[in-house]
C-alpha atoms as a PDB file:
ATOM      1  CA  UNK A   1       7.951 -14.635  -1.186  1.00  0.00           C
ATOM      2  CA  UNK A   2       6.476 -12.496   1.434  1.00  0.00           C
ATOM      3  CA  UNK A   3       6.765 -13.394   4.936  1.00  0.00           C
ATOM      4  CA  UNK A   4       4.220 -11.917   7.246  1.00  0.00           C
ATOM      5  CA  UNK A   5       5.396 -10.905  10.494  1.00  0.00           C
ATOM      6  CA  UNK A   6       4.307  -9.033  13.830  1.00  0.00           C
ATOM      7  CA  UNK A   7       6.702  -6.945  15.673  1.00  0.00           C
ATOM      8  CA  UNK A   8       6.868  -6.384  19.381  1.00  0.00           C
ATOM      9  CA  UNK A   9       9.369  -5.659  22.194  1.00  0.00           C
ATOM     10  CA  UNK A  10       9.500  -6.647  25.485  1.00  0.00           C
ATOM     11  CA  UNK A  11      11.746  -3.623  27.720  1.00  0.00           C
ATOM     12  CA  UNK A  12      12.989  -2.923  24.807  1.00  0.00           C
ATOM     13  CA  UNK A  13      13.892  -6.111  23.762  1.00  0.00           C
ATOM     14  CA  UNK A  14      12.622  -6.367  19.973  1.00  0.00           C
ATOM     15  CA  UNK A  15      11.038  -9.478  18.378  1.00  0.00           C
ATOM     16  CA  UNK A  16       9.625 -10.098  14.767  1.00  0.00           C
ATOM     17  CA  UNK A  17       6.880 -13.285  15.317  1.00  0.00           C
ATOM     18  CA  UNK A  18       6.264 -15.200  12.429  1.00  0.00           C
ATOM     19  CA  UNK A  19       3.797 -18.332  12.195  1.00  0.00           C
ATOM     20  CA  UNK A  20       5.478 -21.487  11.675  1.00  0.00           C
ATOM     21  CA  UNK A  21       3.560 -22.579   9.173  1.00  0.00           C
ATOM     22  CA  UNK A  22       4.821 -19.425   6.822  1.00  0.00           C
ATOM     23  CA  UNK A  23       8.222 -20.448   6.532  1.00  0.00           C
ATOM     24  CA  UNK A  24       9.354 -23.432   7.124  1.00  0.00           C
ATOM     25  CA  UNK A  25      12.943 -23.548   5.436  1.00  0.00           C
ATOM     26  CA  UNK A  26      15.676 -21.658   5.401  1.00  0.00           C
ATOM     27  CA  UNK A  27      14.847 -19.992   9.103  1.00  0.00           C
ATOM     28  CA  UNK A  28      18.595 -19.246   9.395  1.00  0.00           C
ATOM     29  CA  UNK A  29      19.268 -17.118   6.308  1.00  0.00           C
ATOM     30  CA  UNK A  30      15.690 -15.601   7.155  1.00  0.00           C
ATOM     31  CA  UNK A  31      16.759 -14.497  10.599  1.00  0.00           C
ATOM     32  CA  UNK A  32      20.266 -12.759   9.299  1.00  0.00           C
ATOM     33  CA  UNK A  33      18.343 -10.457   6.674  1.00  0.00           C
ATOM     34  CA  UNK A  34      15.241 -10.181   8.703  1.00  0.00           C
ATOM     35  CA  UNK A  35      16.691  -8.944  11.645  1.00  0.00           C
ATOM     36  CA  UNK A  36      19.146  -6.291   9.879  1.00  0.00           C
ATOM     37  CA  UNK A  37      16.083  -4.922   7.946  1.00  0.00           C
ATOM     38  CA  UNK A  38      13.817  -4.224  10.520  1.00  0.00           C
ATOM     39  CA  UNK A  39      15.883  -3.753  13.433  1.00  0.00           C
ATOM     40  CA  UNK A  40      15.423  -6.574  15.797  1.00  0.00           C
ATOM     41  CA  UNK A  41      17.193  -9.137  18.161  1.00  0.00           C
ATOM     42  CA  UNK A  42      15.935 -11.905  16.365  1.00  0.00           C
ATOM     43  CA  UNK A  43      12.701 -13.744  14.416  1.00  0.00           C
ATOM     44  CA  UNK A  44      10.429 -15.661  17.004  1.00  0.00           C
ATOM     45  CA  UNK A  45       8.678 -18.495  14.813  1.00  0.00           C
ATOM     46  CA  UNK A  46       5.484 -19.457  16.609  1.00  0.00           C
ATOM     47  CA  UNK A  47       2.939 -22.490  16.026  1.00  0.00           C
ATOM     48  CA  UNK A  48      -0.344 -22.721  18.065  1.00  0.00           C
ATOM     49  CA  UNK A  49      -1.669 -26.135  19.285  1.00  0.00           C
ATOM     50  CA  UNK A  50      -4.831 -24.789  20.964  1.00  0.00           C
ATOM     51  CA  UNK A  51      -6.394 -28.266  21.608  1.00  0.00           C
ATOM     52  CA  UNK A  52      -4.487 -28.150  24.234  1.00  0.00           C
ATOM     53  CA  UNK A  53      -4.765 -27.125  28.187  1.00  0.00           C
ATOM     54  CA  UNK A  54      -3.428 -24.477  28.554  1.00  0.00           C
ATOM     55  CA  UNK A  55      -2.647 -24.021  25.114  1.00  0.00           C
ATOM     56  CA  UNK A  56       0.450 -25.202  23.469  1.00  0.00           C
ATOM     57  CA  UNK A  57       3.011 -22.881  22.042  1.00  0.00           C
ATOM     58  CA  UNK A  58       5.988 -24.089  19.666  1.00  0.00           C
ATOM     59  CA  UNK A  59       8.695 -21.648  20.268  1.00  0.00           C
ATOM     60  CA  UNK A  60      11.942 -21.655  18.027  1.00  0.00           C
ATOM     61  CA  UNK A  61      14.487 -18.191  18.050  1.00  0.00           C
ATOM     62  CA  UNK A  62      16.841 -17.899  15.691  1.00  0.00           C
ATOM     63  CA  UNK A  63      19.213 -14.842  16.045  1.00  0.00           C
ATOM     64  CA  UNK A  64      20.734 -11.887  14.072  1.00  0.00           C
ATOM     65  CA  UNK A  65      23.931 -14.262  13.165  1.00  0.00           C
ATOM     66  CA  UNK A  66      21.470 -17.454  12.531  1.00  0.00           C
ATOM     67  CA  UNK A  67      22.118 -19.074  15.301  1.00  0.00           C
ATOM     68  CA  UNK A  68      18.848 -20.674  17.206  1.00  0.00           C
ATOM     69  CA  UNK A  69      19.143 -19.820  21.278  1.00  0.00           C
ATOM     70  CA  UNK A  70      17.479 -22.422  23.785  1.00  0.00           C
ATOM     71  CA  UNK A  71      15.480 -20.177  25.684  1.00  0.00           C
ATOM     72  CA  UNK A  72      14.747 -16.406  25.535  1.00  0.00           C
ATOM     73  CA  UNK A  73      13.208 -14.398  28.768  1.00  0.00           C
ATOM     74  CA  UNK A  74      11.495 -11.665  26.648  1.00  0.00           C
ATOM     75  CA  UNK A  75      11.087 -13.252  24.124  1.00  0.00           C
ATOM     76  CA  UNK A  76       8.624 -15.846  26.171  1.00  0.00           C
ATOM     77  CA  UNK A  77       6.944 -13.157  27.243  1.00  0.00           C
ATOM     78  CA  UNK A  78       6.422 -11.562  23.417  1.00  0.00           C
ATOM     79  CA  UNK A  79       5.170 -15.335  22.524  1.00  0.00           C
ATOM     80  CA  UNK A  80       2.636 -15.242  25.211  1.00  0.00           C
ATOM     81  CA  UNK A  81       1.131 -11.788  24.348  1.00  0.00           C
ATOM     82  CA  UNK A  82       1.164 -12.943  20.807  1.00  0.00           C
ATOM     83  CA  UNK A  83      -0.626 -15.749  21.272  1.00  0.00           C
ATOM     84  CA  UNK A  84      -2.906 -14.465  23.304  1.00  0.00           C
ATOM     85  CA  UNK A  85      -4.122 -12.234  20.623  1.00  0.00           C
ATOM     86  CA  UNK A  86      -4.422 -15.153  18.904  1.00  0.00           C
ATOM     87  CA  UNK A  87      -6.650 -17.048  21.035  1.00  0.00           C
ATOM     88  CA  UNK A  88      -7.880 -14.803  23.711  1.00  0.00           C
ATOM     89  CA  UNK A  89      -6.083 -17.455  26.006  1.00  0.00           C
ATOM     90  CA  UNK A  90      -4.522 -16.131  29.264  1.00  0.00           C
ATOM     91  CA  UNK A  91      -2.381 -19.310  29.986  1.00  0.00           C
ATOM     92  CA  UNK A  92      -0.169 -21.362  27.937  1.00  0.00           C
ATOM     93  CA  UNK A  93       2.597 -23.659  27.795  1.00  0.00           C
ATOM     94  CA  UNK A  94       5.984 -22.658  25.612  1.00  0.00           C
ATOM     95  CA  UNK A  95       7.352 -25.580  23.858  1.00  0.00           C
ATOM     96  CA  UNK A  96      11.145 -24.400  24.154  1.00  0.00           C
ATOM     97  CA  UNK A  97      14.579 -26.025  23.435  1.00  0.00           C
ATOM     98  CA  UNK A  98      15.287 -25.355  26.922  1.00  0.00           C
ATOM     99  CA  UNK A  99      12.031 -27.300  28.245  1.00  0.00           C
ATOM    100  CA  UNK A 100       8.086 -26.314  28.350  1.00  0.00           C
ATOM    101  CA  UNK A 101       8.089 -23.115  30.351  1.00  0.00           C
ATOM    102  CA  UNK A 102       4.326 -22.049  31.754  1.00  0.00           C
ATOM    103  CA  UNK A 103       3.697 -18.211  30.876  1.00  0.00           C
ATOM    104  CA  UNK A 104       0.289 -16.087  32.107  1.00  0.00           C
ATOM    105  CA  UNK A 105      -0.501 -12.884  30.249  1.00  0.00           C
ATOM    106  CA  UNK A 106      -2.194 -10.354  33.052  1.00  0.00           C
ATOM    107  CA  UNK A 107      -5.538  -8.717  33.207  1.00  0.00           C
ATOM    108  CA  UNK A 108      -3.792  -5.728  31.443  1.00  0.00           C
ATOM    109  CA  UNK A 109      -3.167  -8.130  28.339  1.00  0.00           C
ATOM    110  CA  UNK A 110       0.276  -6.153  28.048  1.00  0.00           C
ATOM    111  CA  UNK A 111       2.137  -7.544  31.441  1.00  0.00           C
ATOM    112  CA  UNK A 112       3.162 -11.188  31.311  1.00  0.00           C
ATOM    113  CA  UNK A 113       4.992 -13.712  33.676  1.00  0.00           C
ATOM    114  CA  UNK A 114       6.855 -16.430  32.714  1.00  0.00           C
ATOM    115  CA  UNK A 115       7.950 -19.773  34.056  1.00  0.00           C
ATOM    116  CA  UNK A 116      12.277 -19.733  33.467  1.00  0.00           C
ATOM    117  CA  UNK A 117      13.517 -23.131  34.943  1.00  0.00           C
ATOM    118  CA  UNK A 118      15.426 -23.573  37.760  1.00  0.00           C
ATOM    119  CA  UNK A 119      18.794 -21.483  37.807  1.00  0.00           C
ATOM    120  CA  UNK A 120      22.320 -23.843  37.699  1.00  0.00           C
ATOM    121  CA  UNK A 121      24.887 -23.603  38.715  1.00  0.00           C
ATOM    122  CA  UNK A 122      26.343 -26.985  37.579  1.00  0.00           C
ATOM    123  CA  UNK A 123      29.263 -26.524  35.428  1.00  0.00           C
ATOM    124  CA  UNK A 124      28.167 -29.438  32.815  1.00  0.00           C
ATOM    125  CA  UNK A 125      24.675 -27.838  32.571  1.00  0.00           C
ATOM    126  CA  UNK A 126      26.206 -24.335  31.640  1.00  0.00           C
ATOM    127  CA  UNK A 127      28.385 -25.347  30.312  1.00  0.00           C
ATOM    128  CA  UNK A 128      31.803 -24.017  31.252  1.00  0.00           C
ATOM    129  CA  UNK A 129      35.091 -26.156  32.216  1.00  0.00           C
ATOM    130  CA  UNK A 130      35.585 -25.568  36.131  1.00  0.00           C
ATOM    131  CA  UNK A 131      35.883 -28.161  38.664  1.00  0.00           C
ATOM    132  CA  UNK A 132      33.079 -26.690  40.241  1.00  0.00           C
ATOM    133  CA  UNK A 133      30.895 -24.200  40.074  1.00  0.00           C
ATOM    134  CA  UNK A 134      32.437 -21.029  38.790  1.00  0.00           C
ATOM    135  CA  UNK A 135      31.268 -18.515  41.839  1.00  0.00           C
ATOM    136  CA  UNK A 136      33.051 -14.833  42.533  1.00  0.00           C
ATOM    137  CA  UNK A 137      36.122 -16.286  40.322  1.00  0.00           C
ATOM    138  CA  UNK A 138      38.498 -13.947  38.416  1.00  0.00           C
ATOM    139  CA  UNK A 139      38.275 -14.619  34.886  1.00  0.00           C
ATOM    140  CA  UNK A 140      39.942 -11.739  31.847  1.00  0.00           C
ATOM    141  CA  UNK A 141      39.966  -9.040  34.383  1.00  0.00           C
ATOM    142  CA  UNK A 142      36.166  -9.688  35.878  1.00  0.00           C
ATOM    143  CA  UNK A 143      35.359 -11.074  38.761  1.00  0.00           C
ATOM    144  CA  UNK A 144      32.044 -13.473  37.086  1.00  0.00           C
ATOM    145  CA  UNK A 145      30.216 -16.406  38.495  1.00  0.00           C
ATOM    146  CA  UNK A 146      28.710 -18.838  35.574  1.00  0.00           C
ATOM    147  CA  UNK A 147      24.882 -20.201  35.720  1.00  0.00           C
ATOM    148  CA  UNK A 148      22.762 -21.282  33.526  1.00  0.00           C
ATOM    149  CA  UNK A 149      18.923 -19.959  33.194  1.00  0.00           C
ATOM    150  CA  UNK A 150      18.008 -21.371  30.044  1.00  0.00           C
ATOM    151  CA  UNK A 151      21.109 -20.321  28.170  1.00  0.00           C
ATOM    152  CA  UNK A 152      24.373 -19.632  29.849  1.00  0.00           C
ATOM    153  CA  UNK A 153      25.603 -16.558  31.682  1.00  0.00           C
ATOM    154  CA  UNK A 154      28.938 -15.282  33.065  1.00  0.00           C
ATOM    155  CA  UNK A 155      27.808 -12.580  35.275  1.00  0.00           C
ATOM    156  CA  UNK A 156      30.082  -9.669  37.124  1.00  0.00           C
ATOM    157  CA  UNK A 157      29.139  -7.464  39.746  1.00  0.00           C
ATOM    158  CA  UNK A 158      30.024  -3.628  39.804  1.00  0.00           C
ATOM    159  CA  UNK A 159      30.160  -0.750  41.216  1.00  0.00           C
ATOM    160  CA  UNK A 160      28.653   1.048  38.304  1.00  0.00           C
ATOM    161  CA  UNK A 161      27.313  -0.354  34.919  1.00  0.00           C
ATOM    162  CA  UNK A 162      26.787   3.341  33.592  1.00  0.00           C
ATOM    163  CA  UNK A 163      30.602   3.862  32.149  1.00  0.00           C
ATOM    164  CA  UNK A 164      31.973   0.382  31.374  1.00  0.00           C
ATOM    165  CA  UNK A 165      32.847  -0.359  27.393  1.00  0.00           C
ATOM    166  CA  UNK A 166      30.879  -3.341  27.484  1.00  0.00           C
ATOM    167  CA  UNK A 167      31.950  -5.075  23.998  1.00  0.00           C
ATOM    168  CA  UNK A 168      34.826  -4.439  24.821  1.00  0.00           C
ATOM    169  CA  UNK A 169      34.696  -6.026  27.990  1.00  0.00           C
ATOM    170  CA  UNK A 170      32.546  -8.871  27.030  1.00  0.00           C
ATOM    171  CA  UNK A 171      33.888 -10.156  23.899  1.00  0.00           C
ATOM    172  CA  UNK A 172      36.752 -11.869  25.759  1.00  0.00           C
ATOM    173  CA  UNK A 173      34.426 -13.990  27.816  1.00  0.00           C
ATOM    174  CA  UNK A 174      32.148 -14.045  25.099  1.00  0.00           C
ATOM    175  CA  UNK A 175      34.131 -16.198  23.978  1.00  0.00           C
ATOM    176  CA  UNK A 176      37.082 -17.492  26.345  1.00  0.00           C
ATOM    177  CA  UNK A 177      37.655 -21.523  25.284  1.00  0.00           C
ATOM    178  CA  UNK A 178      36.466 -22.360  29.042  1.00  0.00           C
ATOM    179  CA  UNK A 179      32.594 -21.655  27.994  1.00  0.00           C
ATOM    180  CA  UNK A 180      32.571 -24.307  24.640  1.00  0.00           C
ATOM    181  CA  UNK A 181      28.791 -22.894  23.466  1.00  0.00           C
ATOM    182  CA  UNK A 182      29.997 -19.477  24.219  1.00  0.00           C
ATOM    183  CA  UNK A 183      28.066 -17.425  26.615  1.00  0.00           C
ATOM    184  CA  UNK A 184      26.339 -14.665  27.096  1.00  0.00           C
ATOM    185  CA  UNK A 185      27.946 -11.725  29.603  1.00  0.00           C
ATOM    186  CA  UNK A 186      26.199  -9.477  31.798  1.00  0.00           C
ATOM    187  CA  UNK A 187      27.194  -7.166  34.191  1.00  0.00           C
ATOM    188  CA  UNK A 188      25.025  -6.208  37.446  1.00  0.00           C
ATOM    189  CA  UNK A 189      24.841  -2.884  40.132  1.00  0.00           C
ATOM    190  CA  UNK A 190      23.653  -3.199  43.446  1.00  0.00           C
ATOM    191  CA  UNK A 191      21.173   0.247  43.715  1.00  0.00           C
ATOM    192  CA  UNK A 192      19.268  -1.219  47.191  1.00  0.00           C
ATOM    193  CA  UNK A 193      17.732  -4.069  48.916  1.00  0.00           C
ATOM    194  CA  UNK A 194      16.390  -6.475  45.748  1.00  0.00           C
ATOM    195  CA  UNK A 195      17.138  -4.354  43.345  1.00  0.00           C
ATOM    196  CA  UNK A 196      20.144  -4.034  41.059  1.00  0.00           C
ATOM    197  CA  UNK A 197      20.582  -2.085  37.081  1.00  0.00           C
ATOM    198  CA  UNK A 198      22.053  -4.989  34.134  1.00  0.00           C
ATOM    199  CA  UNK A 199      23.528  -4.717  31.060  1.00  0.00           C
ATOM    200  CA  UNK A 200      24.299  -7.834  28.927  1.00  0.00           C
ATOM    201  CA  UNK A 201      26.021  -8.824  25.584  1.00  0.00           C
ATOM    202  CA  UNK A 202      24.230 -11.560  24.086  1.00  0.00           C
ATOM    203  CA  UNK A 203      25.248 -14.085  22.454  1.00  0.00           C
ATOM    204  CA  UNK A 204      23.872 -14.801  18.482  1.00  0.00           C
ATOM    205  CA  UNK A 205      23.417 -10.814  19.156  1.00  0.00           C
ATOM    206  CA  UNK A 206      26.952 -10.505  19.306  1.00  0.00           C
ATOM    207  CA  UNK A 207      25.960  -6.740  20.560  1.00  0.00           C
ATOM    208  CA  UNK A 208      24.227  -5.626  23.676  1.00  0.00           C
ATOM    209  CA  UNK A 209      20.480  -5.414  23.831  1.00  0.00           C
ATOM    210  CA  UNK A 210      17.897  -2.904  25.715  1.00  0.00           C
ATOM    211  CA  UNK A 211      16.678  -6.021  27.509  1.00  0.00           C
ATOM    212  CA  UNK A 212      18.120  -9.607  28.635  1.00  0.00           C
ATOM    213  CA  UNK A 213      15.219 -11.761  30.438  1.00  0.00           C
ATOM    214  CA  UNK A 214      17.447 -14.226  30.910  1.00  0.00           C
ATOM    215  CA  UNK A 215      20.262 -12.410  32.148  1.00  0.00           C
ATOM    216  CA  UNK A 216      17.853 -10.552  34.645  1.00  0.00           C
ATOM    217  CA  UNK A 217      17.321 -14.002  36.098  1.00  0.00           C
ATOM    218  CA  UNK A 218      20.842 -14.972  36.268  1.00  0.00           C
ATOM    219  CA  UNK A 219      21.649 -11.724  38.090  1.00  0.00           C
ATOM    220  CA  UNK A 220      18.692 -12.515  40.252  1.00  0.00           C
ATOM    221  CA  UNK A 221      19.975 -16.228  40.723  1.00  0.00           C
ATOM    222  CA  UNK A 222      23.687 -15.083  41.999  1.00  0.00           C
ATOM    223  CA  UNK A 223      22.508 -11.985  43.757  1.00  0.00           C
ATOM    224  CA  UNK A 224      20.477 -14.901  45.848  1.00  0.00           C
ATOM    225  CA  UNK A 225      23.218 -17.663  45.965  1.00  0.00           C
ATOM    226  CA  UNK A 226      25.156 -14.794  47.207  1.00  0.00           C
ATOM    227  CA  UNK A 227      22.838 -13.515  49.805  1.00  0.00           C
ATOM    228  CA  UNK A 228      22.277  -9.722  48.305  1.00  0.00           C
ATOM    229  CA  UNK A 229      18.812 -10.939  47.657  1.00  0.00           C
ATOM    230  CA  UNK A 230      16.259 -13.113  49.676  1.00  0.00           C
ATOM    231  CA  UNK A 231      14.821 -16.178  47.974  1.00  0.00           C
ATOM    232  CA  UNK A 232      11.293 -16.138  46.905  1.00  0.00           C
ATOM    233  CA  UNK A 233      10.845 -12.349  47.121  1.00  0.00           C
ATOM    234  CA  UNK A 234      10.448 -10.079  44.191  1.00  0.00           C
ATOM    235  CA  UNK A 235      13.810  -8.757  42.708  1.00  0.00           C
ATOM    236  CA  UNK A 236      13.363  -5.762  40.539  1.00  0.00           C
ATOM    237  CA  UNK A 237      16.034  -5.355  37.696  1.00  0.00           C
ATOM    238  CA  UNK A 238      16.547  -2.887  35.678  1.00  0.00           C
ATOM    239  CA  UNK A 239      18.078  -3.321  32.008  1.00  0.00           C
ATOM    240  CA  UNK A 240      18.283   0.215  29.710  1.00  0.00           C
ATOM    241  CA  UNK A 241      14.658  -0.783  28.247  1.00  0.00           C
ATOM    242  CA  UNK A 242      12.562  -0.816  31.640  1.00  0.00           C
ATOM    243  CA  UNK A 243      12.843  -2.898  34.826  1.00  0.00           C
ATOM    244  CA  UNK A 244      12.139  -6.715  34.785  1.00  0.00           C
ATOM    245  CA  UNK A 245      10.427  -8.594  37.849  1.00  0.00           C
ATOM    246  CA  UNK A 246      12.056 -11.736  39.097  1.00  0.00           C
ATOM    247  CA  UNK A 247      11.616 -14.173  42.024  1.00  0.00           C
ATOM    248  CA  UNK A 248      13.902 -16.941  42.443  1.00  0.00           C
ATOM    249  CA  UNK A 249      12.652 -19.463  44.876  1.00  0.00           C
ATOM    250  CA  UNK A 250      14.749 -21.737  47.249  1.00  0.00           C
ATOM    251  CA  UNK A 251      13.125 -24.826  45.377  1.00  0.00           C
ATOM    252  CA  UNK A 252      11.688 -24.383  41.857  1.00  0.00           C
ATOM    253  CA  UNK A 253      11.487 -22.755  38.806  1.00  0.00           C
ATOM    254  CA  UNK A 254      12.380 -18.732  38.784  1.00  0.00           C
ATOM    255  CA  UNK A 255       9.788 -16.652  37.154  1.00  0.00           C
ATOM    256  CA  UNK A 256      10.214 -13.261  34.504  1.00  0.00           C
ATOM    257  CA  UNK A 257       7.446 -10.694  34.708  1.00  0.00           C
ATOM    258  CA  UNK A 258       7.278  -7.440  33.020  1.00  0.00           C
ATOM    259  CA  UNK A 259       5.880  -5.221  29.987  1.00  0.00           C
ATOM    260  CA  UNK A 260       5.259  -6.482  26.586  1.00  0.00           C
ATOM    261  CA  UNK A 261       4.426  -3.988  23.793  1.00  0.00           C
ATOM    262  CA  UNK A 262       2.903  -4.240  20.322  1.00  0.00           C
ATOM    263  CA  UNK A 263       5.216  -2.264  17.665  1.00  0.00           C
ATOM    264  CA  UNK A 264       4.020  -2.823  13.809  1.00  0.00           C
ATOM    265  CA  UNK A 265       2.923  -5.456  11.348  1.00  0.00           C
ATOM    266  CA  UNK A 266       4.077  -6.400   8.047  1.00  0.00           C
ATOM    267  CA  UNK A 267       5.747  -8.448   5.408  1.00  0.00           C
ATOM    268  CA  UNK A 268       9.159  -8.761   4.704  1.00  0.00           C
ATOM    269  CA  UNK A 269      10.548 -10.210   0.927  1.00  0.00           C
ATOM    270  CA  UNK A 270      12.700 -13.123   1.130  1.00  0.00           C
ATOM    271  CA  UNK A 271      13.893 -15.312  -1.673  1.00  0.00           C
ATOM    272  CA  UNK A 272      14.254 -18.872  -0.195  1.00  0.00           C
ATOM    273  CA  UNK A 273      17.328 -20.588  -1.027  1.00  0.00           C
ATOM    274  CA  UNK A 274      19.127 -17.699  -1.941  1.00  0.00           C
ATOM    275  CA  UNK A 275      21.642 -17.604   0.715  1.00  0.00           C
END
């Protein structure tokens, strides 16, 4: 069969979107070949409920190892651009794992801003094993605090992202028995006042990406717990693929804004049930 798809990134962050409604099975074994073949982080399947206000979106990722991830930063923001092409819609409501998240696509129809959930910092919400919250603690040679922002994050502060061998660095973390659905790392550089450079290994990526929404927000989210940053202002970070937008408030969910960009369209063969 041949799957139609729509490619976009978001910094940098690459996304295939397919309707819902095309494949329905087999997602997993989809997502492995899919993702290899045309280069990208992972397959966002999308389904439209536009009787709804604002209108609905049904938002499942699955990842380059198969794996499906509760909530995605860019990749929100790719759903909302897509399904504003769709619909012509501005606002709508993402149906995630994580929760419904609220997302606005701006006058610009490229720029979008997405509801995230409230940062925590609860170790049974992340989840890691620690008494209490993990904050500033050394763990394999990093000195990380954990928090979750839709998906968990064990996030390091440094002097300089530029140099560090990242996989290398991660991979122990990545996987350390004290995080029991894994989690994803990412390190952080103070440049100035509310603004700071990332770098993260994802998870189900089991690489680094241009672009971690998610891990922008958790940067933003300890950079404020640990007064570097002012809640409810604008904190500008900046992955390799552009700079992300993030405000964390003192009460209430943070929000993601940032560029979204259209790549390609096309099909892609898959025989279902083969793997």
């Amino acid at each position: 069969m041949n799957v139609p798809y729509r490619q976009y990134h978001g910094t940098g962050n690459a996304f295939a979107v397919v309707e819902a409604a095309a494949l329905e099975t087999d997602r997993a074994a989809f997502a492995q070949s899919a993702c290899v073949e045309l280069g990208v982080d992972g397959i966002l399947f999308l389904e439209l409920d536009p009787e709804t206000e604002p209108t609905r979106v049904g938002f499942t990722l699955y990842q380059p190892d198969g794996s499906t991830a509760e909530m995605c930063g860019n990749g929100a923001r790719v759903a909302a651009r897509w399904a504003h092409e769709q619909t012509g819609d501005w606002k709508f409501r993402l149906e995630t794992p994580a929760g419904d998240r609220l997302a606005e696509v701006d006058a610009d129809e490229t720029n979008v801003t997405v509801e995230m959930g409230e940062p925590s910092f609860e170790p049974a919400e992340i989840p890691v094993e620690s008494e209490g919250p993990m904050i500033e603690e050394p763990f394999e040679g990093l000195t990380i605090s954990a928090v979750n922002t839709g998906v968990p994050h064990a996030v390091a502060f440094l002097r300089s992202v530029e140099e560090v061998a990242l996989e290398a660095m991660a991979q122990p973390i990545r996987y350390a028995d004290e995080f029991p659905a894994g989690t994803n790392v990412t390190v952080a550089e103070y440049v100035g006042p509310s603004e700071f450079r990332q770098r993260t290994y994802e998870r189900g990526v089991e690489d680094e990406t241009q672009s971690c929404g998610t891990g922008a927000v958790a940067i933003a989210a300890v950079a404020v717990r640990q007064e570097l940053a002012a809640a409810g202002e604008p904190i500008e970070v900046s992955p390799p693929g552009g700079t992300l937008t993030v405000t964390v408030p003192a009460d209430g969910p943070a929000t993601l804004a940032g560029p979204t960009a259209f790549e390609r369209e096309g099909t892609v063969e898959f025989e279902a049930g083969s793997r």
